[in-house]
C-alpha atoms as a PDB file:
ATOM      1  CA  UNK A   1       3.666 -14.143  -3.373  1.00  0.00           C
ATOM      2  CA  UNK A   2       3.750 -10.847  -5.823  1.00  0.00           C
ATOM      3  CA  UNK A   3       0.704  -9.538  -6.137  1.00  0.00           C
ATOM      4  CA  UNK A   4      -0.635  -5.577  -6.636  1.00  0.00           C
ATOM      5  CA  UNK A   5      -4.335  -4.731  -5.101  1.00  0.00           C
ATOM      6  CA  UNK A   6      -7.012  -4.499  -7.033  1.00  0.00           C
ATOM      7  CA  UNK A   7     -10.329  -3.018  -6.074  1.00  0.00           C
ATOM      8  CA  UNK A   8     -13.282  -4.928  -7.095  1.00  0.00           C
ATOM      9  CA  UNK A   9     -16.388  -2.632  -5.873  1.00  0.00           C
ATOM     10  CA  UNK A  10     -17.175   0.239  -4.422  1.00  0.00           C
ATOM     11  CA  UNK A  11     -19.994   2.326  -3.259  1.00  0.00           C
ATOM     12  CA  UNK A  12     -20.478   6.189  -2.142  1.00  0.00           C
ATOM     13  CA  UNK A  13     -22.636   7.794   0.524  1.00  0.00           C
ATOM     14  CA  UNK A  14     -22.493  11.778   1.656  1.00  0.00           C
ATOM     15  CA  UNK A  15     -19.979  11.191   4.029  1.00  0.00           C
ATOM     16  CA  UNK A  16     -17.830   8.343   2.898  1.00  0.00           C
ATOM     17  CA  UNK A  17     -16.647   5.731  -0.080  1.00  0.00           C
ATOM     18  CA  UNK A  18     -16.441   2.019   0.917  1.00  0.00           C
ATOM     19  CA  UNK A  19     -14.412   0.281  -1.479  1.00  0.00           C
ATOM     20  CA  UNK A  20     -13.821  -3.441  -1.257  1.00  0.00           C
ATOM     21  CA  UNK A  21      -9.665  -3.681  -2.160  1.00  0.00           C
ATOM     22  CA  UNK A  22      -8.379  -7.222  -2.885  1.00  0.00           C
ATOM     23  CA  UNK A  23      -4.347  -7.504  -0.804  1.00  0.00           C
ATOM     24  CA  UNK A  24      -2.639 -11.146  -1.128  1.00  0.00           C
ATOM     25  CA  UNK A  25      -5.950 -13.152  -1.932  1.00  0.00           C
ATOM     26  CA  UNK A  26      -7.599 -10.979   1.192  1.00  0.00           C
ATOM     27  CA  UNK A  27     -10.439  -9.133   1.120  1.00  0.00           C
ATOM     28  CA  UNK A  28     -10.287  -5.513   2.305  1.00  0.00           C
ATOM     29  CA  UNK A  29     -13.040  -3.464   3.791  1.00  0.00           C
ATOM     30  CA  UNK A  30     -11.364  -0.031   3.027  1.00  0.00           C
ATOM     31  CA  UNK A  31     -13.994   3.231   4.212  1.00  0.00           C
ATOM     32  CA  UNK A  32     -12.412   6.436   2.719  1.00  0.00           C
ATOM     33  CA  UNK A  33     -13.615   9.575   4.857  1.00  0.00           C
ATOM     34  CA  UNK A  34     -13.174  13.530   6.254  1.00  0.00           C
ATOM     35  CA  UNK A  35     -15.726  12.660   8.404  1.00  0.00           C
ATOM     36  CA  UNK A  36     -15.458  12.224  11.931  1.00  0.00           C
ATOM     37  CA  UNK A  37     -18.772  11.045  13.114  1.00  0.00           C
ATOM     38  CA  UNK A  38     -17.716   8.062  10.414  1.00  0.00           C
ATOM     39  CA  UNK A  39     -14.397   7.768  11.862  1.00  0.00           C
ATOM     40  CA  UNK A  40     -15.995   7.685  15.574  1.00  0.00           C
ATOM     41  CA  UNK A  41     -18.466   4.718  14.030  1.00  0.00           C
ATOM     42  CA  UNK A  42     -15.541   2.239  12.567  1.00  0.00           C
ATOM     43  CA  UNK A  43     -14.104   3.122  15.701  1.00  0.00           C
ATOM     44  CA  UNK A  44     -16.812   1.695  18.035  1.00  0.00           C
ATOM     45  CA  UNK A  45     -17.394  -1.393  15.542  1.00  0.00           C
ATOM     46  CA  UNK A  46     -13.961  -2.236  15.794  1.00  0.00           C
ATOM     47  CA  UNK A  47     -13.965  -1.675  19.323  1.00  0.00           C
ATOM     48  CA  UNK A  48     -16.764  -4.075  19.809  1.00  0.00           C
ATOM     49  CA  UNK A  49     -16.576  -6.446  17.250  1.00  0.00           C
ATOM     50  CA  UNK A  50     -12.925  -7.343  17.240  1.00  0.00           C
ATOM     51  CA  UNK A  51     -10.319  -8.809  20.050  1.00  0.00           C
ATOM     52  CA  UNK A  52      -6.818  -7.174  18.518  1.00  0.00           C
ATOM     53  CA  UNK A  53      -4.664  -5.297  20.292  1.00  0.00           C
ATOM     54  CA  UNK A  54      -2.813  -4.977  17.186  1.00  0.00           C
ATOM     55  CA  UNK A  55      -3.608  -1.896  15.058  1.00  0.00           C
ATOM     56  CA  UNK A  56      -1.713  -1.104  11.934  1.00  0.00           C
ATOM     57  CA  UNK A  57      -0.502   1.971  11.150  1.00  0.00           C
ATOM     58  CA  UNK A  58       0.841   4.393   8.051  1.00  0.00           C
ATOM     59  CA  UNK A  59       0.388   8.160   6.747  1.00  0.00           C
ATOM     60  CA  UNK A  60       0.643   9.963   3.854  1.00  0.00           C
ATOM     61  CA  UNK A  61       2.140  12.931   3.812  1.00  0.00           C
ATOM     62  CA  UNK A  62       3.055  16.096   2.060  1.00  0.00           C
ATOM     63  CA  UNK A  63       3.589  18.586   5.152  1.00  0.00           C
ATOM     64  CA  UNK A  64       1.714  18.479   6.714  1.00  0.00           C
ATOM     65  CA  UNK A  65      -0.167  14.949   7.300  1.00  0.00           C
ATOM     66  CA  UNK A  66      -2.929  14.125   4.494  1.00  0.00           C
ATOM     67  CA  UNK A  67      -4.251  11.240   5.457  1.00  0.00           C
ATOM     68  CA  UNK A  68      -3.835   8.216   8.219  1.00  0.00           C
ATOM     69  CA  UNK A  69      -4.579   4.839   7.448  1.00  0.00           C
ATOM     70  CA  UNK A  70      -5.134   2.493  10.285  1.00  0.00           C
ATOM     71  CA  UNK A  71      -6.371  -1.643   9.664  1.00  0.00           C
ATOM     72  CA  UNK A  72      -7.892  -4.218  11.779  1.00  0.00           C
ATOM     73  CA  UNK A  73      -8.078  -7.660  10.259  1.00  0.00           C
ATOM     74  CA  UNK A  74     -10.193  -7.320   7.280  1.00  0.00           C
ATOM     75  CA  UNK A  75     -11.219  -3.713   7.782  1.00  0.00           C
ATOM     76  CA  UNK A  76      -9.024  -0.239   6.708  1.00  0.00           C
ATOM     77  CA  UNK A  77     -10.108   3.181   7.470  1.00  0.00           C
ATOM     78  CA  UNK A  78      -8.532   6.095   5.415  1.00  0.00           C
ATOM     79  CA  UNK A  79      -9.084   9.250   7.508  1.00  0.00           C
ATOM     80  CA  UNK A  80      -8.637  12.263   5.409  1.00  0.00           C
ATOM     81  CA  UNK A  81      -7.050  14.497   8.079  1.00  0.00           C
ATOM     82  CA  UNK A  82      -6.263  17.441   6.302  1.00  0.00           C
ATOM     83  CA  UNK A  83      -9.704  17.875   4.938  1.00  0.00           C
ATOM     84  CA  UNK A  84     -11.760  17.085   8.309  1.00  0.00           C
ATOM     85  CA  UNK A  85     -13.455  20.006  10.177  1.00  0.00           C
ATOM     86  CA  UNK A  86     -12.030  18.663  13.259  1.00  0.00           C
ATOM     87  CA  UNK A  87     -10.444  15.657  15.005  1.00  0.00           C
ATOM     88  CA  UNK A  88     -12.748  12.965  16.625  1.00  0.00           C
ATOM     89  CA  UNK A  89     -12.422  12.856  20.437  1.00  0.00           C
ATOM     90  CA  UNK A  90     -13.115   8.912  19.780  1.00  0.00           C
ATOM     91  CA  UNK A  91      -9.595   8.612  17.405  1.00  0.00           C
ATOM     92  CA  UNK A  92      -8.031  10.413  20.602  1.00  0.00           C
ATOM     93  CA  UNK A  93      -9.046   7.969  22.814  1.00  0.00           C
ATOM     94  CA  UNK A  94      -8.128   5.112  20.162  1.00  0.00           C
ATOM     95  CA  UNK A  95      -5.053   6.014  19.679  1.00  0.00           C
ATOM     96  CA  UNK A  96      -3.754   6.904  23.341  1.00  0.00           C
ATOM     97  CA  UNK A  97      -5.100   4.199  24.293  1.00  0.00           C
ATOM     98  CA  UNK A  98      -1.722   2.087  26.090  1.00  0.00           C
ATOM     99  CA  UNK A  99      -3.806  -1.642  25.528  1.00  0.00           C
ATOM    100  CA  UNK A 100      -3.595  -0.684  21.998  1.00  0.00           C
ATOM    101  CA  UNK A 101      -0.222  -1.517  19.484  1.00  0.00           C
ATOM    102  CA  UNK A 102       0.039   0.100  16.950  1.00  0.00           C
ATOM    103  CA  UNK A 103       1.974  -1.403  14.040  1.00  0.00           C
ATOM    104  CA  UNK A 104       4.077   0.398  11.800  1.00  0.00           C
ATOM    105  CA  UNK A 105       7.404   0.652   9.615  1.00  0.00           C
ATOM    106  CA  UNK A 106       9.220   4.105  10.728  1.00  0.00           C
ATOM    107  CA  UNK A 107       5.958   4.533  13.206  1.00  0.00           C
ATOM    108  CA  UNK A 108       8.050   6.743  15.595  1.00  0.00           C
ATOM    109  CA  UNK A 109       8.173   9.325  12.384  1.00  0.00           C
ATOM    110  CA  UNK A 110       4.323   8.906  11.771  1.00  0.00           C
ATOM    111  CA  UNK A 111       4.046   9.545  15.542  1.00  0.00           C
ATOM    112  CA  UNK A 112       6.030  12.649  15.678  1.00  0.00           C
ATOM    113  CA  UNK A 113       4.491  14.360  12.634  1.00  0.00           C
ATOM    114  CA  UNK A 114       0.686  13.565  14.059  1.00  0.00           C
ATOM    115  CA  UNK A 115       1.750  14.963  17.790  1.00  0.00           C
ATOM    116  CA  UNK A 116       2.800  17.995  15.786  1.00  0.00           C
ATOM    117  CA  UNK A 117       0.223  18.526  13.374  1.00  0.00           C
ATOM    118  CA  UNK A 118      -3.061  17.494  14.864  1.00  0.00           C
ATOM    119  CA  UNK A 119      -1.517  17.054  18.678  1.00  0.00           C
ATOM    120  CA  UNK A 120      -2.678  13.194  18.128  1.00  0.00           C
ATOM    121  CA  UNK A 121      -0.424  10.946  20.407  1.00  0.00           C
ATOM    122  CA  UNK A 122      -0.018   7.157  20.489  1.00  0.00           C
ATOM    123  CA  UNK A 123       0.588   5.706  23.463  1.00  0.00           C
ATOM    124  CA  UNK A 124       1.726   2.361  22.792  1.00  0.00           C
ATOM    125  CA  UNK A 125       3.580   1.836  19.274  1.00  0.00           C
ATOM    126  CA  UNK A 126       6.163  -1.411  17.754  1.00  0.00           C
ATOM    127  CA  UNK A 127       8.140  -0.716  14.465  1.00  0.00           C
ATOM    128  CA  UNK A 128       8.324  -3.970  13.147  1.00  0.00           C
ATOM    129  CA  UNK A 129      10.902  -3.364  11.007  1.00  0.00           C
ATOM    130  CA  UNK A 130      13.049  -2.977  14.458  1.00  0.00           C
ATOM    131  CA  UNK A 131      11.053  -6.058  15.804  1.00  0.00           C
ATOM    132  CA  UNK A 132      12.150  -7.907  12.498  1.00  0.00           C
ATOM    133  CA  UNK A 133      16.005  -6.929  12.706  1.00  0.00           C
ATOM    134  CA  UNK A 134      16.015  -7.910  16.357  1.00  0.00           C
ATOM    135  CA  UNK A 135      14.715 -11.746  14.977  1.00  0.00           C
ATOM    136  CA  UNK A 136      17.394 -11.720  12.333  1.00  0.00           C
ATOM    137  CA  UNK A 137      15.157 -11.907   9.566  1.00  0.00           C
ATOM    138  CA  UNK A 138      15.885  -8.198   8.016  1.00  0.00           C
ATOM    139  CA  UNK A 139      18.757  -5.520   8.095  1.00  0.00           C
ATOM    140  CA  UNK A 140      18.460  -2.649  10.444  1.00  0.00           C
ATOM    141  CA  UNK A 141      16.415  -0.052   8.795  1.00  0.00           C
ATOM    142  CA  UNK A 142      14.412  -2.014   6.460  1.00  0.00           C
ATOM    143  CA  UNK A 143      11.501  -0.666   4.478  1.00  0.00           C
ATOM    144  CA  UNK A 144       8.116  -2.089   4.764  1.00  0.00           C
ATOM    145  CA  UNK A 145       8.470  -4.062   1.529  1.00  0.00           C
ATOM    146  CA  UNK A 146      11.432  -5.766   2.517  1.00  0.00           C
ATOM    147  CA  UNK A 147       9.927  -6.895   5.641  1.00  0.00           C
ATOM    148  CA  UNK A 148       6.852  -8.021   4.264  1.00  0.00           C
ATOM    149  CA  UNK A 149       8.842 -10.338   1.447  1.00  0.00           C
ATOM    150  CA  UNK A 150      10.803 -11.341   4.752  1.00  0.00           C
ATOM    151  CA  UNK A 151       8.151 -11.810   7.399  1.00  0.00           C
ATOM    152  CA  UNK A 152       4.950 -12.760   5.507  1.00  0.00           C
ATOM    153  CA  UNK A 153       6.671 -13.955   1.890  1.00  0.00           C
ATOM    154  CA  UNK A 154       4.410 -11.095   0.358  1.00  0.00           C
ATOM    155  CA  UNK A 155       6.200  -9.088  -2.186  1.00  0.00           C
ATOM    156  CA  UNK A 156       4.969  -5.569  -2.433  1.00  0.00           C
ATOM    157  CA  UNK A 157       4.623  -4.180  -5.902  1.00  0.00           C
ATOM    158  CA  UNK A 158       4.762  -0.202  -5.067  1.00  0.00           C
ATOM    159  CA  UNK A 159       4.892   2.790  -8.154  1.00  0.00           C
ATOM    160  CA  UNK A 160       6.496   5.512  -6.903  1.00  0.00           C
ATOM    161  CA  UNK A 161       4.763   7.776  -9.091  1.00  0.00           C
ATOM    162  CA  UNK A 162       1.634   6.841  -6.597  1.00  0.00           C
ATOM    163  CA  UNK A 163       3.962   7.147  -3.243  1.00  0.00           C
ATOM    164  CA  UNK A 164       4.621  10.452  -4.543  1.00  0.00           C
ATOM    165  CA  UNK A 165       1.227  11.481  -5.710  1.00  0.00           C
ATOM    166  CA  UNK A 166      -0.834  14.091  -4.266  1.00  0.00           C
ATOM    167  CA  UNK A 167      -2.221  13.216  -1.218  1.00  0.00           C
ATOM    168  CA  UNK A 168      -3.770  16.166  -0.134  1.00  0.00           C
ATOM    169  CA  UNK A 169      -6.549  16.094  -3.175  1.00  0.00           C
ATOM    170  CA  UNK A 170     -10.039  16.209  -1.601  1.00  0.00           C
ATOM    171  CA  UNK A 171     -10.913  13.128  -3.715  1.00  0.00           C
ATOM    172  CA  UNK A 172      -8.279  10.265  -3.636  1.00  0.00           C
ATOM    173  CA  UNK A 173      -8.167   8.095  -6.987  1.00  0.00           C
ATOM    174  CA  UNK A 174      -8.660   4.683  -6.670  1.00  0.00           C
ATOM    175  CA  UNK A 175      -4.569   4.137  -7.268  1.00  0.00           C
ATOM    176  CA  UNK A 176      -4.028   6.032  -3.837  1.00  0.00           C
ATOM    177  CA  UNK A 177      -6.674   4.220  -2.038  1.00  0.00           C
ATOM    178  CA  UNK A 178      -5.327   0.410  -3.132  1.00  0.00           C
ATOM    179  CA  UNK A 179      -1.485   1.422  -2.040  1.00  0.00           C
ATOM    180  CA  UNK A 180      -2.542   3.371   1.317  1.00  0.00           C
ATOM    181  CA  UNK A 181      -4.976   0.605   2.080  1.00  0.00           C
ATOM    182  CA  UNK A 182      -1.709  -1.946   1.397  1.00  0.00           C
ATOM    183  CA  UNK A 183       0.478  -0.219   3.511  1.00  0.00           C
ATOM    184  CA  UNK A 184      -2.105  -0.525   6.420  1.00  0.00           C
ATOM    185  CA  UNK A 185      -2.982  -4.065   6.029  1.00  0.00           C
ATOM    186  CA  UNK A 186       0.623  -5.266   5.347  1.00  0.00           C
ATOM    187  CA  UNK A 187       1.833  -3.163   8.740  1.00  0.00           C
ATOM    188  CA  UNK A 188      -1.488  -4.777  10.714  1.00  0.00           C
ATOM    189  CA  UNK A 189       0.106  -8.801   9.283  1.00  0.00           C
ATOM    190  CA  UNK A 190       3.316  -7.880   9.942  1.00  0.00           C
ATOM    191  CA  UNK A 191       2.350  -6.974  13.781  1.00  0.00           C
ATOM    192  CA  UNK A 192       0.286 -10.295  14.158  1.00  0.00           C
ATOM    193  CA  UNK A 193       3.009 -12.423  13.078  1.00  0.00           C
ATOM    194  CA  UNK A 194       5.449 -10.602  15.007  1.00  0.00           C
ATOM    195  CA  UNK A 195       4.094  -9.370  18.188  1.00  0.00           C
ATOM    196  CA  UNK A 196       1.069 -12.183  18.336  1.00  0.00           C
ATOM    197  CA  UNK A 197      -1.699 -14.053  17.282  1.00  0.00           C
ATOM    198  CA  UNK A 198      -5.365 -12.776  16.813  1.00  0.00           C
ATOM    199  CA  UNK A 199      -8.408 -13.912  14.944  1.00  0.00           C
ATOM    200  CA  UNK A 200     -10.451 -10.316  13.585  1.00  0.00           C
ATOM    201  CA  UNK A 201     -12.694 -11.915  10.949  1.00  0.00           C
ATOM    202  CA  UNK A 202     -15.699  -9.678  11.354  1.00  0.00           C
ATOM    203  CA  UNK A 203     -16.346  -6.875   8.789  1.00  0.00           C
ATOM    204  CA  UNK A 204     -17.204  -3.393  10.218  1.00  0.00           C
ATOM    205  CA  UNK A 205     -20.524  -2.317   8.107  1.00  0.00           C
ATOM    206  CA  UNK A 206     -21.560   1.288   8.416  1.00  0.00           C
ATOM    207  CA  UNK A 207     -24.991   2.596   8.432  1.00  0.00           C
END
């Protein structure tokens, strides 16, 4: 299945954009946001709304780390690190916390550069591209659109023009938010399939 997201609404408050992104016939909750009493908020619905121990996982990154994308069944947050007036003791918490997986392709890279940037350390962590190599269904080192087209039969349709835009704008277009909210979801499907089965059907509704 070949398919690029789309996003088909959107609304702004003072402190955050909600976008609705469509990824492989899903719809994605995505909340854009510098703020951290937001990012403490999706981080209690989640907590309490959802059963997964599977997080997924990505960054984008110019040196240092712009923003960090992390998606729960239907729902993506896009923190925008660089630009928050500090780091959430909640997002801390979330993602130290070893009940927690968090999925990724490369993760152990996005986990070095947030230790040294913001001192933000996962505890628990599976790069499914690794997982996937181990099950013979991709070579060592994949990317994250090879193991997608491998693991889930989603093909990825990626510009590079947008992996190599400017993340660290205060205002992300809507061409950064669809791809960062893609890489999240695909590395939160990839996890299920590979490390196990969970049912997160509830959308996380701020106030």
């Amino acid at each position: 299945m070949a398919a690029s997201p789309k996003i088909v609404n959107h609304h702004e408050t003072n402190t955050y954009t909600a976008y609705d992104v469509t990824c492989f016939n899903h719809r994605v909750r995505t909340i854009v946001t510098r703020c951290p009493d937001v990012v403490t908020s999706w981080i209690t619905h989640i907590r309490s709304n959802h059963d997964s121990t599977i997080i997924g996982l990505d960054t984008e990154w110019l040196n240092p780390i712009a923003t960090l994308q992390l998606c729960v069944g239907p729902n993506c947050l896009i923190y925008q690190l660089l630009h928050s007036p500090s780091i959430p003791s909640a997002l801390e918490d979330f993602l130290g916390d070893p009940q927690c997986k968090f999925s990724g392709v490369g993760i152990s890279g996005d986990s070095q550069r947030l230790l040294k940037d913001y001192d933000l350390r996962l505890s628990s962590m599976a790069d499914v591209s690794k997982v996937a190599a181990e099950a013979g269904k991709v070579r060592v080192n994949a990317g994250l659109k090879e193991v997608a087209d491998a693991v889930l039969g989603w093909e990825m349709v990626k510009a590079k023009e947008i992996t190599m835009s400017k993340w660290n704008q205060e205002v992300l277009d809507d061409s950064q938010v669809m791809y960062a909210c893609m890489d999240a979801f695909v590395s939160y499907h990839i996890g299920k399939e590979l490390l196990g089965k969970t049912k997160n059907n509830c959308v996380v509704e701020l106030s």
